[in-house]
C-alpha atoms as a PDB file:
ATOM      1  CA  UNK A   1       0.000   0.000   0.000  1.00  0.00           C
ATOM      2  CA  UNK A   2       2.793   1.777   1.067  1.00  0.00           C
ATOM      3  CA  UNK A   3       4.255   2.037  -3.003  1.00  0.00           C
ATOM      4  CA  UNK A   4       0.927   2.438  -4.426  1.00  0.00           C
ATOM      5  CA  UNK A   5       0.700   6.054  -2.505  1.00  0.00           C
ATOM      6  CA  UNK A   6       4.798   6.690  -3.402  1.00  0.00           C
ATOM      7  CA  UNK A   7       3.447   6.373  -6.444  1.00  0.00           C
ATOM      8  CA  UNK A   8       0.898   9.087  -6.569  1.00  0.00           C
ATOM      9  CA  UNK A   9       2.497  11.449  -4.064  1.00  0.00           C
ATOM     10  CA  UNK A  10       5.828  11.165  -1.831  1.00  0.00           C
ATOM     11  CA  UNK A  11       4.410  13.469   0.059  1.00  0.00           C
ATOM     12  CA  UNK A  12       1.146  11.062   1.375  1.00  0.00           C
ATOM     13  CA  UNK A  13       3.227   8.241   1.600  1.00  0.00           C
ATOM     14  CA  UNK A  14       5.487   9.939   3.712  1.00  0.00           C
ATOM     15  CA  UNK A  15       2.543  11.430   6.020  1.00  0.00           C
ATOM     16  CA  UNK A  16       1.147   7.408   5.822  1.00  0.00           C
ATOM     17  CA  UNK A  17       4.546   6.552   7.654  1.00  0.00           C
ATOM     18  CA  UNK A  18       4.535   8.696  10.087  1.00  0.00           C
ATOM     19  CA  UNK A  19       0.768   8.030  10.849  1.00  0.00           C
ATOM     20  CA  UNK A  20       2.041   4.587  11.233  1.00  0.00           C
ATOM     21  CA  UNK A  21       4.618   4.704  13.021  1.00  0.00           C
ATOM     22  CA  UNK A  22       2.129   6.174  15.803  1.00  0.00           C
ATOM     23  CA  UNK A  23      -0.237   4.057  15.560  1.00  0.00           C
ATOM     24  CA  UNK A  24       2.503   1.229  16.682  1.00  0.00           C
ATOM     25  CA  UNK A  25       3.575   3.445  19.415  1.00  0.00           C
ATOM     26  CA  UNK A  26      -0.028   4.196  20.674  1.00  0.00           C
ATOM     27  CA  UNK A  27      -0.680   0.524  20.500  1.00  0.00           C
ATOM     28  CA  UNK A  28       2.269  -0.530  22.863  1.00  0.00           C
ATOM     29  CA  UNK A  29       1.356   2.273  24.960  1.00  0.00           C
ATOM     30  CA  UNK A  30      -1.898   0.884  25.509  1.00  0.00           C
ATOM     31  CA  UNK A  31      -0.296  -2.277  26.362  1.00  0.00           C
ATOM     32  CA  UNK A  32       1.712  -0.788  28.666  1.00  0.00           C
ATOM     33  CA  UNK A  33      -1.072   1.536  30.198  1.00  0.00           C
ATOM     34  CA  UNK A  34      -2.776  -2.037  30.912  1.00  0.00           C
ATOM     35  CA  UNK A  35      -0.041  -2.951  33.124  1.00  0.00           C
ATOM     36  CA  UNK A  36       0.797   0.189  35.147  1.00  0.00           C
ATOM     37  CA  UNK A  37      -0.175   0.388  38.728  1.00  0.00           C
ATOM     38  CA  UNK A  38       0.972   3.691  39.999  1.00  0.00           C
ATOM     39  CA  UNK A  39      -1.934   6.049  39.509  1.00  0.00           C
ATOM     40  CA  UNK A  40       1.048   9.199  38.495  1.00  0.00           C
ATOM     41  CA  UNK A  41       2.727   7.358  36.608  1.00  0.00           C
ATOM     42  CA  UNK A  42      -0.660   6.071  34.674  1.00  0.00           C
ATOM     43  CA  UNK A  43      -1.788   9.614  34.444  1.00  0.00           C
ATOM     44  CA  UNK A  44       1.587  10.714  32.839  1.00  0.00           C
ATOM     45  CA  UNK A  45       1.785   7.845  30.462  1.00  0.00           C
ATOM     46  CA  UNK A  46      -1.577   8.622  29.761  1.00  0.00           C
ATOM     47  CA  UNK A  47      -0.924  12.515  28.732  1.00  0.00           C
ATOM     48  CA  UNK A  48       2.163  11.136  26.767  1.00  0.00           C
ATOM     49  CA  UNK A  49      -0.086   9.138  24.508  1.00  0.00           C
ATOM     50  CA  UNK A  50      -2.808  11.910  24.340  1.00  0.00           C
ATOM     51  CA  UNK A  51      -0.180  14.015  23.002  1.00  0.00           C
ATOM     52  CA  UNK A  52       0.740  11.113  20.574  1.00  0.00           C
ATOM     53  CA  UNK A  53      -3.048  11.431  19.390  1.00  0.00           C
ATOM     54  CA  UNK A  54      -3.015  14.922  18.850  1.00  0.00           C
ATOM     55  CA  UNK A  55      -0.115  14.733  16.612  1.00  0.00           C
ATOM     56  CA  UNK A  56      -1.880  11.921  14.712  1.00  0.00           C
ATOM     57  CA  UNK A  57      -5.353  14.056  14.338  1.00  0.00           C
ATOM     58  CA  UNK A  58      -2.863  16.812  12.970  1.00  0.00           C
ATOM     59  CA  UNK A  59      -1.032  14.230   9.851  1.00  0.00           C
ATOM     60  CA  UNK A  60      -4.929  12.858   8.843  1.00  0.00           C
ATOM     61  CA  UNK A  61      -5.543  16.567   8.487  1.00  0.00           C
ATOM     62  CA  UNK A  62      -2.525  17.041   6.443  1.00  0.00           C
ATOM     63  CA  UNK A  63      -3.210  13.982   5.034  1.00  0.00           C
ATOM     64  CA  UNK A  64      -6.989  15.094   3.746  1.00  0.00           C
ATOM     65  CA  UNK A  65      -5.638  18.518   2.592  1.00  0.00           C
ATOM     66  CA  UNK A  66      -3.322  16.351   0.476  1.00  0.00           C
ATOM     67  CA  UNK A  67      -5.443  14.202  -1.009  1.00  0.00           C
ATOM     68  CA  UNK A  68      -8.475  16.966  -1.518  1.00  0.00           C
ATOM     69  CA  UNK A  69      -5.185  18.904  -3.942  1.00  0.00           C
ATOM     70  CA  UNK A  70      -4.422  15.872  -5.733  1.00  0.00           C
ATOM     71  CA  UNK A  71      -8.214  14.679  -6.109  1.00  0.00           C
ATOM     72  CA  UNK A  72      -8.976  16.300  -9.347  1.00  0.00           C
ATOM     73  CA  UNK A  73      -5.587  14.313 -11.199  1.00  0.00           C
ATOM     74  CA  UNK A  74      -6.695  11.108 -10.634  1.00  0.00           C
ATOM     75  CA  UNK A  75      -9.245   8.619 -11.395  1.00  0.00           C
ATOM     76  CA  UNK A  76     -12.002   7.529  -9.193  1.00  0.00           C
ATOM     77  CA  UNK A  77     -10.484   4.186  -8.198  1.00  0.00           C
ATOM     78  CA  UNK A  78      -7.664   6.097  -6.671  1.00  0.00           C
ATOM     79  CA  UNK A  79     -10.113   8.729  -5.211  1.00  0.00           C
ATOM     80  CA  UNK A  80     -12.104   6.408  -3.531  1.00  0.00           C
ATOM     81  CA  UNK A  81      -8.432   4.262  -2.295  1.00  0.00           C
ATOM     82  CA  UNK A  82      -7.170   7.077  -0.766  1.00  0.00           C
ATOM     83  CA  UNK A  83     -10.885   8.154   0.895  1.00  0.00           C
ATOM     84  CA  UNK A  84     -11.038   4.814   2.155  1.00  0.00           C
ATOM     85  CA  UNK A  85      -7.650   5.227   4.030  1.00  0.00           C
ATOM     86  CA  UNK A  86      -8.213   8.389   5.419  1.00  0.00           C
ATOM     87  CA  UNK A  87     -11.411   6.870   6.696  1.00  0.00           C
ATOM     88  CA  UNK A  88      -9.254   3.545   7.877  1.00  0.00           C
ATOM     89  CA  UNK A  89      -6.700   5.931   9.696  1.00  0.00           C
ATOM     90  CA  UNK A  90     -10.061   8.073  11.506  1.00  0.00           C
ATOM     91  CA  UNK A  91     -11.371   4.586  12.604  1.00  0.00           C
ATOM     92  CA  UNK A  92      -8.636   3.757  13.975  1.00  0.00           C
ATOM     93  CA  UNK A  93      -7.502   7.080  16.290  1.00  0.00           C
ATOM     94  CA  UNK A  94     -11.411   7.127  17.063  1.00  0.00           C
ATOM     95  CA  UNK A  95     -10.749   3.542  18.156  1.00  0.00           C
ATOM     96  CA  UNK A  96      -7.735   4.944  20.878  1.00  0.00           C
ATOM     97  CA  UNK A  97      -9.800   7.917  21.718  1.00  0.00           C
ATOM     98  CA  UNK A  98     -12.274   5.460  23.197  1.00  0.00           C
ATOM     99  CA  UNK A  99      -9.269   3.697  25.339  1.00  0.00           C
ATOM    100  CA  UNK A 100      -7.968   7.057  26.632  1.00  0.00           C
ATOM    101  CA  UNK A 101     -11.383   8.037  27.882  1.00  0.00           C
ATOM    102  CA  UNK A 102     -11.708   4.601  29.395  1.00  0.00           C
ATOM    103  CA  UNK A 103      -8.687   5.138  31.238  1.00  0.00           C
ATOM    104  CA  UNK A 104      -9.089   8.728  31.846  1.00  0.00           C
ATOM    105  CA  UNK A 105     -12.600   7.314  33.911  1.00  0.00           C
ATOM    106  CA  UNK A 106     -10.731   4.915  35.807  1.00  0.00           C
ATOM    107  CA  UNK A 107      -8.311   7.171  36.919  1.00  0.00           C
ATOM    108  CA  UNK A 108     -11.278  10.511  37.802  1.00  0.00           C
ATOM    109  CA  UNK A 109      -9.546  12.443  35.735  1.00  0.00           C
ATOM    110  CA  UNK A 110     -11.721  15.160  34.912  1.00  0.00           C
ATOM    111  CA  UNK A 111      -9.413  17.517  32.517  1.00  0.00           C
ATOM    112  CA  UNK A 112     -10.462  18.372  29.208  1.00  0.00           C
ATOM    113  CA  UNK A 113     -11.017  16.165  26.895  1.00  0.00           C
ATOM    114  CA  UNK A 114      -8.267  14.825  23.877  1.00  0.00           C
ATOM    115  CA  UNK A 115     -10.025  17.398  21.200  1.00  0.00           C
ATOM    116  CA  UNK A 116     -12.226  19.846  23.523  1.00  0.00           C
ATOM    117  CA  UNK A 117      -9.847  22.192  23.609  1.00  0.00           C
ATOM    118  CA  UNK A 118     -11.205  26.179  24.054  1.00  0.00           C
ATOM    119  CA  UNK A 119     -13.452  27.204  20.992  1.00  0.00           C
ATOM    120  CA  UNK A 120     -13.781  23.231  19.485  1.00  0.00           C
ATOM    121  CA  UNK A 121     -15.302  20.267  20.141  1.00  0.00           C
ATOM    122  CA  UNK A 122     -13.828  17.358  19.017  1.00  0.00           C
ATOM    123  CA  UNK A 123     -15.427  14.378  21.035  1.00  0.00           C
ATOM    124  CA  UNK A 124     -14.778  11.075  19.741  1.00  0.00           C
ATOM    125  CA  UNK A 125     -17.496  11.114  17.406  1.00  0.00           C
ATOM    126  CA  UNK A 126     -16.068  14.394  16.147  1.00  0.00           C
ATOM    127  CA  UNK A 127     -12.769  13.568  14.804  1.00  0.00           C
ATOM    128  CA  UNK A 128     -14.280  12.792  11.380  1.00  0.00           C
ATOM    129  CA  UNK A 129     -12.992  16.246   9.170  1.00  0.00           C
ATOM    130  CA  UNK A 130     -15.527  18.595   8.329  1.00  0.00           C
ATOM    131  CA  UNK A 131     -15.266  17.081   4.612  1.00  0.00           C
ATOM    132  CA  UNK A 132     -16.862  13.886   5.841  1.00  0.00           C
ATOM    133  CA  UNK A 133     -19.951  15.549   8.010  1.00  0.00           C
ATOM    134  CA  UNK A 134     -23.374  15.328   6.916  1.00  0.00           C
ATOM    135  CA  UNK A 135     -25.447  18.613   6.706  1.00  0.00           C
ATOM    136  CA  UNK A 136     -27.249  16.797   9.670  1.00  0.00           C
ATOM    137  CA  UNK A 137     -23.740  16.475  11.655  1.00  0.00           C
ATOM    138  CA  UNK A 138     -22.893  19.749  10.516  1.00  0.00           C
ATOM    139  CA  UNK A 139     -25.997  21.844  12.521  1.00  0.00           C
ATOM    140  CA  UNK A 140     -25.766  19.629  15.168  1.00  0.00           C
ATOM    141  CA  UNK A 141     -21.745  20.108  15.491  1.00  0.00           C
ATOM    142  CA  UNK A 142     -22.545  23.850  15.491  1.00  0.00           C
ATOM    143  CA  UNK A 143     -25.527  23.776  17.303  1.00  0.00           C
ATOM    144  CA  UNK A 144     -23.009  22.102  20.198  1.00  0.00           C
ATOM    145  CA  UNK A 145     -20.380  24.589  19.658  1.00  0.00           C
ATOM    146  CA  UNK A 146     -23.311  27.389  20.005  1.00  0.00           C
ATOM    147  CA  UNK A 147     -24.527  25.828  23.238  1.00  0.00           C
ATOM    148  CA  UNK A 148     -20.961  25.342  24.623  1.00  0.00           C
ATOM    149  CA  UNK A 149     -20.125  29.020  23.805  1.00  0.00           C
ATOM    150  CA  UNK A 150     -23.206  30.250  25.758  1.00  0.00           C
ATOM    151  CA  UNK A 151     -21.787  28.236  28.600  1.00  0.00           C
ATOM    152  CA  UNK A 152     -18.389  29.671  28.420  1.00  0.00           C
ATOM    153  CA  UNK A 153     -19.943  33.681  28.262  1.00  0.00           C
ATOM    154  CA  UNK A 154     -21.930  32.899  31.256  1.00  0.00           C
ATOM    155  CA  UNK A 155     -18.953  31.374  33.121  1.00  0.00           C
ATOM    156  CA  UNK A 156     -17.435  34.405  32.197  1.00  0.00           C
ATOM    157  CA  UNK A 157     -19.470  36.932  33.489  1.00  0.00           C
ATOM    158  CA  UNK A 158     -19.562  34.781  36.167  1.00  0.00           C
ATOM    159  CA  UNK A 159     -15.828  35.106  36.899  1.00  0.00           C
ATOM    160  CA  UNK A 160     -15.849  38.628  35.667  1.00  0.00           C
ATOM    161  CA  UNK A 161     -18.850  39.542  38.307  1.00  0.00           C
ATOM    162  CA  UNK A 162     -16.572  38.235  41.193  1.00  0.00           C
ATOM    163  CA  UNK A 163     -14.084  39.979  40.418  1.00  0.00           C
ATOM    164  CA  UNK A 164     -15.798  43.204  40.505  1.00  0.00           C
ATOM    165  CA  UNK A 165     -17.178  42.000  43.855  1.00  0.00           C
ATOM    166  CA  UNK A 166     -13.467  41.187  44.937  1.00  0.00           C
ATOM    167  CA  UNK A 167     -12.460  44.725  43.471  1.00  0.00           C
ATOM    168  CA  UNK A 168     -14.962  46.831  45.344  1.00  0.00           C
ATOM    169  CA  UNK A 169     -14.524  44.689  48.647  1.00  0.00           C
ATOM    170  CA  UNK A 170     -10.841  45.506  48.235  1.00  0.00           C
ATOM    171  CA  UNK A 171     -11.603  48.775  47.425  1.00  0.00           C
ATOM    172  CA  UNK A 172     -13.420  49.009  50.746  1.00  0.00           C
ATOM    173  CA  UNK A 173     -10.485  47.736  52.704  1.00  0.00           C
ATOM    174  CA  UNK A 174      -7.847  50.126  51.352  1.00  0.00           C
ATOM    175  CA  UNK A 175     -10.190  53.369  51.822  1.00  0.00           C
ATOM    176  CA  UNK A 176     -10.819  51.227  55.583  1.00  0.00           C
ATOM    177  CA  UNK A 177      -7.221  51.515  55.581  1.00  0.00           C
ATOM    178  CA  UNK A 178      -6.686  54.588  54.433  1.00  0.00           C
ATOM    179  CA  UNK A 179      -9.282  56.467  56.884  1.00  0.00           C
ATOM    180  CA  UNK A 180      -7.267  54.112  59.786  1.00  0.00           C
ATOM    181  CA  UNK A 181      -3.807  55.475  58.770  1.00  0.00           C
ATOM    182  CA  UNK A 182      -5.473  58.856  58.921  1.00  0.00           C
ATOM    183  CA  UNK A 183      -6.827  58.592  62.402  1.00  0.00           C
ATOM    184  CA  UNK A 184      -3.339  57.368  63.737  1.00  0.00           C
ATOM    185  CA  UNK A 185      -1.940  60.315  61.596  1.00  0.00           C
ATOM    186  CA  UNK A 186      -3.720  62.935  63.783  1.00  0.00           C
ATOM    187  CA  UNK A 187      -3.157  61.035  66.959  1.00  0.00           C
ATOM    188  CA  UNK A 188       0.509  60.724  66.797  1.00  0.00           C
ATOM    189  CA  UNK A 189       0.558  64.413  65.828  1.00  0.00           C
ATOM    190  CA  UNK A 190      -1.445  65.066  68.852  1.00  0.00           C
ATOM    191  CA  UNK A 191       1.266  63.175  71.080  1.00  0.00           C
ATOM    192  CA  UNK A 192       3.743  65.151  69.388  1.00  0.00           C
ATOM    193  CA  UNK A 193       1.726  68.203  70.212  1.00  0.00           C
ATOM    194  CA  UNK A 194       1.565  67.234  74.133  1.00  0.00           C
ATOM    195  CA  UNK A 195       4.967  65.992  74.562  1.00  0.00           C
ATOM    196  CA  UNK A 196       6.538  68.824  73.336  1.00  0.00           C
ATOM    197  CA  UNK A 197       3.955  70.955  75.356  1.00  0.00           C
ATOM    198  CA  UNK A 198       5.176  68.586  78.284  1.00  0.00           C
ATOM    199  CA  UNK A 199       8.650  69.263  77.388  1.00  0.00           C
ATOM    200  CA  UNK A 200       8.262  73.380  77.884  1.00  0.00           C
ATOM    201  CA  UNK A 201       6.644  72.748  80.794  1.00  0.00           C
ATOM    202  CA  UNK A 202       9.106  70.343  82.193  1.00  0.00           C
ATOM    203  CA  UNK A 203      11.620  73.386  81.236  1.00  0.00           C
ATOM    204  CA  UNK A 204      10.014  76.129  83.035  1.00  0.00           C
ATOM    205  CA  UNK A 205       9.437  73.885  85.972  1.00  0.00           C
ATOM    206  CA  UNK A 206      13.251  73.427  85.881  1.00  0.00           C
ATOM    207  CA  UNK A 207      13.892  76.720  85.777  1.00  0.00           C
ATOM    208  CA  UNK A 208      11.495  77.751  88.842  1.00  0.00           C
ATOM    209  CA  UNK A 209      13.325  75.026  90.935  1.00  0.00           C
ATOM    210  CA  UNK A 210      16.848  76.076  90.168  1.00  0.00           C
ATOM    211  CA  UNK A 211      15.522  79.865  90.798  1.00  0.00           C
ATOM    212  CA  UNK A 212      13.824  78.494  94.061  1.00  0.00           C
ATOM    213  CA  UNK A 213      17.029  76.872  95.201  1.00  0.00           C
ATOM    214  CA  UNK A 214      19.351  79.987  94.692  1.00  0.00           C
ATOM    215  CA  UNK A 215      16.393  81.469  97.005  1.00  0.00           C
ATOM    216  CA  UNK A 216      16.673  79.317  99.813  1.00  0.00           C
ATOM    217  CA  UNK A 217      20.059  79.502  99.673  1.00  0.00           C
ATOM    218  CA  UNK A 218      20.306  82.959  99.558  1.00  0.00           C
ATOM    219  CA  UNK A 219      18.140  83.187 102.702  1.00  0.00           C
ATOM    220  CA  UNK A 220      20.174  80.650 104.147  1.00  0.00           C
ATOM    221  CA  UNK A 221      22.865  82.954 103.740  1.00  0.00           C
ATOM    222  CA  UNK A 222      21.485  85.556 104.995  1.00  0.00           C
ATOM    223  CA  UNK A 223      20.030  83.868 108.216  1.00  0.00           C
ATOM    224  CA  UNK A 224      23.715  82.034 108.950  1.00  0.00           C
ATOM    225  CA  UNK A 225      25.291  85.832 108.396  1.00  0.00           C
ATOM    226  CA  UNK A 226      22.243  87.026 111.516  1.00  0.00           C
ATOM    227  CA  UNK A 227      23.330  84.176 113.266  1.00  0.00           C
ATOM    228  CA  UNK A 228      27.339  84.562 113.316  1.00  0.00           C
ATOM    229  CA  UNK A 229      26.453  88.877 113.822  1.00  0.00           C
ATOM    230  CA  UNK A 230      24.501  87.846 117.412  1.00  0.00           C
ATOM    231  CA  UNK A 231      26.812  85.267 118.485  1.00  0.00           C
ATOM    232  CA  UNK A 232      29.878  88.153 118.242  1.00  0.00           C
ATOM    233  CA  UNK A 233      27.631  90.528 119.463  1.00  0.00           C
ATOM    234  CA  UNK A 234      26.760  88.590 122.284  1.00  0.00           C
ATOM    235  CA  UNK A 235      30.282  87.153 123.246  1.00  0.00           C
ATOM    236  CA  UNK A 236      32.459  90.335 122.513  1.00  0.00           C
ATOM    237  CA  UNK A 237      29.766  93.711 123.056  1.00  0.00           C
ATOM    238  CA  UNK A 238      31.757  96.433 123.257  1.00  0.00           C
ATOM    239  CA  UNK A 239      33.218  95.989 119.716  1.00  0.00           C
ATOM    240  CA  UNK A 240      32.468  98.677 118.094  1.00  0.00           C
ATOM    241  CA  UNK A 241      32.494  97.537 114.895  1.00  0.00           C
ATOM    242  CA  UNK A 242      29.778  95.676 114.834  1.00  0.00           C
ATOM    243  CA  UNK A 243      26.714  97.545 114.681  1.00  0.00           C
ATOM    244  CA  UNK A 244      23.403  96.528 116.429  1.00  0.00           C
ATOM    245  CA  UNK A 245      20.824  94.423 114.976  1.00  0.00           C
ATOM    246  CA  UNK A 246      17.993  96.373 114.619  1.00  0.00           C
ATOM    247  CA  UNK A 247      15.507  95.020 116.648  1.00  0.00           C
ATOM    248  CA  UNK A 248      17.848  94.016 119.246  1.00  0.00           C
ATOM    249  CA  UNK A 249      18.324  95.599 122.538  1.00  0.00           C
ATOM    250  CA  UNK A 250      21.975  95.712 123.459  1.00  0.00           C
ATOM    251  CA  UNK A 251      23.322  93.920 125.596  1.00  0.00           C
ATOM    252  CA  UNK A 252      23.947  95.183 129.663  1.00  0.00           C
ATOM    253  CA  UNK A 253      26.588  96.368 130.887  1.00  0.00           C
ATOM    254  CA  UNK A 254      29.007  94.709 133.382  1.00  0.00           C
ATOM    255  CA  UNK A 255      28.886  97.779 135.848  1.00  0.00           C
ATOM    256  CA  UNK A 256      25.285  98.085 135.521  1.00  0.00           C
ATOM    257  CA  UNK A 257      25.206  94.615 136.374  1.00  0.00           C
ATOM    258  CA  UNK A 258      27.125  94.795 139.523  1.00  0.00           C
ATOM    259  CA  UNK A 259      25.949  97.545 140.706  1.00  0.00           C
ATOM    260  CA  UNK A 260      22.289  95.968 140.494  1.00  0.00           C
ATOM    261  CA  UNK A 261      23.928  93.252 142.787  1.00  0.00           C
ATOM    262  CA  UNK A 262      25.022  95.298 144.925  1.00  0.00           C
ATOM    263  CA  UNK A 263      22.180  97.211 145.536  1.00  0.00           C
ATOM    264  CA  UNK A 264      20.163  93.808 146.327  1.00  0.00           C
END
């Protein structure tokens, strides 16, 4: 089969081969999928062969655009040959897009799908090319698609309506905030205010005390000064320089004294 398609085009028989050639690897996959107990590693050997599928959905594509240039320079019985294999190859991906969503069940995975990727759906009944659709399939394919992008706008105004809820609730928060940090503003520079109002006040109170002190001790002064002026007074009082204390009779004299004695 292989020659018959070198034969009309290198370039199919070279897309055949590569088609092929994952085909064998999906099948040993499988095989080894089967015999895989880890659930990680069964999930990642899974992905591995999804991605192996995509890349085979991608060569029957290139394979159909291929065949759709070279349809009008050939017969019918190589038409309807090389139809017939593109419609052997779909059959048999469609056949391992039923085993990966077996397995993908088994394991509860619930990720998307091997061809429902954002804006398609390709389900397993869906990998057939658009060529190959029925009018029937065709409005029912977009009638899907329609519903399905419904669903995604009102998820989507779903997700955009929280966020505006999350926006204005943070909104409220920061101007929470922001009235907070205002109110703490105008306290702190109200303790400014009254410590340094404390601070003067500690100052003049200094000052009175030290002015208070010199005072005293200038009285103190004073009185000791009173004090040492009657004691000399008292013990030596015919000095003549010290003058009386006003206020203070002087003292009596020693003849005056005697002569009171005397006289008693």
């Amino acid at each position: 089969m292989d020659d018959n398609l070198s034969s009309i085009s290198e370039e199919l028989a070279d897309i055949e081969g590569k088609i092929n050639d994952i085909f064998r690897a999906l099948s040993n996959g499988f095989q080894k999928l089967e015999k895989i107990k880890d659930t990680n590693r069964k999930s990642r050997q899974l992905e591995e062969l999804t991605d192996k599928m995509r890349d085979c959905k991608r060569l029957i594509k290139e394979f159909d655009r291929e065949v759709k240039d070279l349809e009008g320079g050939h017969d019918s019985n190589t038409n309807k040959m090389l139809s017939d294999k593109k419609q052997s190859m779909i059959k048999e991906l469609n056949s391992y897009v039923a085993l990966k969503k077996q397995h993908a069940s088994n394991l509860g995975n619930k990720r998307i799908d091997l061809f429902d990727g954002p804006g398609e759906n390709y389900g397993e009944d869906n990998v057939l090319l658009a060529s190959n659709m029925t009018n029937q399939q065709l409005i029912d394919s977009g009638n899907r698609m329609m519903d399905e992008t419904d669903e995604a706008i009102e998820r989507s105004k779903k997700v955009v309506q929280e966020t505006v809820n999350v926006g204005t609730e943070t909104a409220a928060a920061l101007k929470a905030q922001t009235e907070q940090m205002s109110r703490i503003v105008n306290e702190l520079d109200s303790i400014h205010f009254s410590l340094k109002k404390a601070s003067k006040l500690v100052k003049e109170l200094g000052r009175q005390i030290a002015t208070d002190k010199c005072i005293m001790a200038l009285l103190f002064i004073i009185v000791i000064g009173v004090i040492a002026i009657i004691i000399v007074k008292l013990v030596n009082p015919n000095n003549k320089d010290i003058q009386d204390i006003p206020g203070l009779a002087p003292p009596v004299q020693t003849q005056s004294r005697r002569l009171l004695w005397n006289s008693s």
